[in-house]
N, C-alpha and C. Protein backbone atom coordinates (compact mmCIF):
# COMPACT_ATOMS: atom_id res chain seq x y z
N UNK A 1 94.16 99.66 104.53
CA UNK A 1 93.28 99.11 105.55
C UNK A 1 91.86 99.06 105.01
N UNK A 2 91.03 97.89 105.04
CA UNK A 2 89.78 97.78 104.92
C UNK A 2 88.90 98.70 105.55
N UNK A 3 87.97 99.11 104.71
CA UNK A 3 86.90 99.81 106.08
C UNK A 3 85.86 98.32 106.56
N UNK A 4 85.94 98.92 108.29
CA UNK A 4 85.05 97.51 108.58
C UNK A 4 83.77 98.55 109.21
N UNK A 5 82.62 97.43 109.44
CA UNK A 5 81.58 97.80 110.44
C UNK A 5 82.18 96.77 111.51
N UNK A 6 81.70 97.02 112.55
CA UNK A 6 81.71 96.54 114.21
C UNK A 6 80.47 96.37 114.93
N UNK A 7 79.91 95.19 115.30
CA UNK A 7 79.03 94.69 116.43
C UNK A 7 79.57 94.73 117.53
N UNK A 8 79.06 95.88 118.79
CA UNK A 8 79.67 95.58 119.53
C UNK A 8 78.28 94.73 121.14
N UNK A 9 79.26 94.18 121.61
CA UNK A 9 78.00 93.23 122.88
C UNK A 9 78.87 93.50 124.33
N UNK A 10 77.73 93.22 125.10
CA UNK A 10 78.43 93.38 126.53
C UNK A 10 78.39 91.78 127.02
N UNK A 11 79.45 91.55 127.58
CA UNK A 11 79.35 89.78 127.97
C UNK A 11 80.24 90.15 129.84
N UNK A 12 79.75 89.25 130.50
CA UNK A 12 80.45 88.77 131.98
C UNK A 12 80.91 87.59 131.92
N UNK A 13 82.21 87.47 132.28
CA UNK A 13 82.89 86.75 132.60
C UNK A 13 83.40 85.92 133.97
N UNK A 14 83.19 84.98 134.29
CA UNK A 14 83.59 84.53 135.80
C UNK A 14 84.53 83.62 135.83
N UNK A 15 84.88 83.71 137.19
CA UNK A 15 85.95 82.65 137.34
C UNK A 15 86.53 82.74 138.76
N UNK A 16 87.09 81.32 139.06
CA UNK A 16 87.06 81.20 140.56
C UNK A 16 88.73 81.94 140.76
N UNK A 17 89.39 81.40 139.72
CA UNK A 17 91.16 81.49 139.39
C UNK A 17 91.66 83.01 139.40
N UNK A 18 90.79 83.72 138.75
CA UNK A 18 91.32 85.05 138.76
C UNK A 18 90.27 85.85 137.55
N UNK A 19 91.30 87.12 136.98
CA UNK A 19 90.76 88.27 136.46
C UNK A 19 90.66 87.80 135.12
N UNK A 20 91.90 87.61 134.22
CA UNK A 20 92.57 86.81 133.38
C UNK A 20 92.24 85.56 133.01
N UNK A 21 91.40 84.64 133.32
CA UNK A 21 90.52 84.02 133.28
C UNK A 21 89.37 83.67 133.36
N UNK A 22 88.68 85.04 133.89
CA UNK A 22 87.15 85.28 133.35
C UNK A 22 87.24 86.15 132.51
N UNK A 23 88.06 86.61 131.59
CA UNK A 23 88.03 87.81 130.54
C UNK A 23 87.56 85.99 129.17
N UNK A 24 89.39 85.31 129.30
CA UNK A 24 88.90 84.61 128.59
C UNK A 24 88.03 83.48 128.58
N UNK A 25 87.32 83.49 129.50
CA UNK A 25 86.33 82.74 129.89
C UNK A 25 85.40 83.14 128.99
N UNK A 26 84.73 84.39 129.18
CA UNK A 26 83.82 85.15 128.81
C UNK A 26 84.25 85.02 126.75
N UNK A 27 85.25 85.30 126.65
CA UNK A 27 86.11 85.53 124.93
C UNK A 27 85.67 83.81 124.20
N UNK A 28 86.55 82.97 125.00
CA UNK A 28 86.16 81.81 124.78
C UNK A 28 84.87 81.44 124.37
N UNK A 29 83.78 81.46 124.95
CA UNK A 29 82.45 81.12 125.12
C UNK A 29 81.65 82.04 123.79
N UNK A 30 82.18 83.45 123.95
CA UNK A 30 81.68 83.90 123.03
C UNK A 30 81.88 83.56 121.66
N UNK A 31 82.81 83.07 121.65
CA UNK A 31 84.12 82.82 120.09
C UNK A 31 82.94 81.66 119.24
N UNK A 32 82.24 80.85 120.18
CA UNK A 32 81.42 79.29 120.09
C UNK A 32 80.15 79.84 119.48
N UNK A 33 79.76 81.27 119.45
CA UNK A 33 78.23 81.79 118.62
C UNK A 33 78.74 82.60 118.03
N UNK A 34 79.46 83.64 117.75
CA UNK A 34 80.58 84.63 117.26
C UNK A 34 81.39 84.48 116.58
N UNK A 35 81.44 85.03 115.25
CA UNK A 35 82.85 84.91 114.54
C UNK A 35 83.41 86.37 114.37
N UNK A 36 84.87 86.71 113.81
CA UNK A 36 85.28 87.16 113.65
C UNK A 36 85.23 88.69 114.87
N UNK A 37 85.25 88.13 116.91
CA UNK A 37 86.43 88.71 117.61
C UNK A 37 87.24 89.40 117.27
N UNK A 38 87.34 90.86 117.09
CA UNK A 38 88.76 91.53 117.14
C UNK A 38 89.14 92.18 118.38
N UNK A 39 88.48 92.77 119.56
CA UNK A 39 89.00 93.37 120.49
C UNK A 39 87.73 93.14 121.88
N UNK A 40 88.46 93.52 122.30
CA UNK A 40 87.75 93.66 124.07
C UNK A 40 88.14 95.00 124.93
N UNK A 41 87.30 95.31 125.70
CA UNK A 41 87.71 96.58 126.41
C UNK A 41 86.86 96.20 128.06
N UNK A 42 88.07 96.58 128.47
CA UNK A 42 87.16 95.47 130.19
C UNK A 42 86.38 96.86 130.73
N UNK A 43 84.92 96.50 131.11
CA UNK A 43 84.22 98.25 131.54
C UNK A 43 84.46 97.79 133.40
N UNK A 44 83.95 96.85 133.43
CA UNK A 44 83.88 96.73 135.59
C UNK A 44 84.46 95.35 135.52
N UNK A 45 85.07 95.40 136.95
CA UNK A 45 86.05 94.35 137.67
C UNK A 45 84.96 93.85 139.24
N UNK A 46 84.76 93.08 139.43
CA UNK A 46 84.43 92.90 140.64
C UNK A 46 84.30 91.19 141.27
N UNK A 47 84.08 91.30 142.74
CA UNK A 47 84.43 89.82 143.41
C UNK A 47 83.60 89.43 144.32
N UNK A 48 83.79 88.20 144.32
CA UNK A 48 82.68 87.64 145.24
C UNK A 48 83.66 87.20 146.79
N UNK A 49 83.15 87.88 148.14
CA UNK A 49 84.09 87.34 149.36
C UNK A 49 83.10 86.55 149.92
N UNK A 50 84.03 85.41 150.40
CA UNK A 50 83.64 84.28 151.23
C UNK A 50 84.17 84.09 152.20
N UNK A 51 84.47 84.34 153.99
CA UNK A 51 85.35 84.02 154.67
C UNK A 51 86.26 84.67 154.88
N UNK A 52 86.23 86.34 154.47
CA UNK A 52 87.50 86.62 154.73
C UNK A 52 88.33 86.77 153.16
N UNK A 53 87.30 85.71 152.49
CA UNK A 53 88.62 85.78 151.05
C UNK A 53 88.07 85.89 149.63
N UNK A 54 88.69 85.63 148.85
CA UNK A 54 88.36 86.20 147.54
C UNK A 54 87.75 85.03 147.03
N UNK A 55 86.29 84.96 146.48
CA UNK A 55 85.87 83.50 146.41
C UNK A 55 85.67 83.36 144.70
N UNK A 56 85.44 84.56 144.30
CA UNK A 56 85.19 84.33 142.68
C UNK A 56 85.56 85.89 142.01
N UNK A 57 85.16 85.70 140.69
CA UNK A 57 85.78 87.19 140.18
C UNK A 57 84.75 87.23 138.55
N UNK A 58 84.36 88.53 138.70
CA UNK A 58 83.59 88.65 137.79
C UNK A 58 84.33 89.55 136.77
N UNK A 59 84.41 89.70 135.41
CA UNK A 59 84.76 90.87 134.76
C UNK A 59 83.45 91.63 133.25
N UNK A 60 82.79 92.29 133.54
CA UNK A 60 82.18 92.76 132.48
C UNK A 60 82.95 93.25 131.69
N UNK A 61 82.79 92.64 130.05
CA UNK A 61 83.50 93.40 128.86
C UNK A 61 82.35 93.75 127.72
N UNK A 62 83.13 94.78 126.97
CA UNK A 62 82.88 95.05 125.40
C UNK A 62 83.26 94.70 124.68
N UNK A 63 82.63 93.63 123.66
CA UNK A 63 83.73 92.63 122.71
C UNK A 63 82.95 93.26 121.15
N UNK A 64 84.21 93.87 120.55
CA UNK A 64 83.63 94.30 119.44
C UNK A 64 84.15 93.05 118.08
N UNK A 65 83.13 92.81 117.54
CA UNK A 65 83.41 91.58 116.03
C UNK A 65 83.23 92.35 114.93
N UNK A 66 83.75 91.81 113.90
CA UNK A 66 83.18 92.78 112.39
C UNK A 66 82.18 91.99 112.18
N UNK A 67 81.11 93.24 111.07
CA UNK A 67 79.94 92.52 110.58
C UNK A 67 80.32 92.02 109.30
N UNK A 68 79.66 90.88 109.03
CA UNK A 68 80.07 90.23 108.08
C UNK A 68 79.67 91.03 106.34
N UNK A 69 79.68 91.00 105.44
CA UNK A 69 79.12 91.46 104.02
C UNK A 69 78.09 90.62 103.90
């Protein structure tokens, strides 16, 4: 196994659909300024109510990348 270094960032994720789609919402988006993504660790879950119902969904993560050489 290589030894790596790790950048790690905090990113939020949203989404109207669910949990699971503001993770990769958030992964996605990051991937577009970010290279080399290896893991995520979800820290808070939370939602937006509208009416009685579940109107959106937020997820804060820790997305750790290797640093490059």
């Amino acid at each position: 196994m290589d030894d790596n270094v790790y950048k790690i960032v905090e990113l939020t994720g949203s989404s109207k659909s669910g949990i699971e789609d503001a993770i990769q919402t958030a992964i996605t988006r990051a991937g577009k300024t970010l290279r080399n993504i290896r893991w995520f660790e979800v820290l808070e879950t939370r939602g937006h109510v509208e009416n009685g119902k579940v109107a959106h969904y937020q997820v804060s993560l820790k997305v750790g990348f290797t640093v490059e050489d």
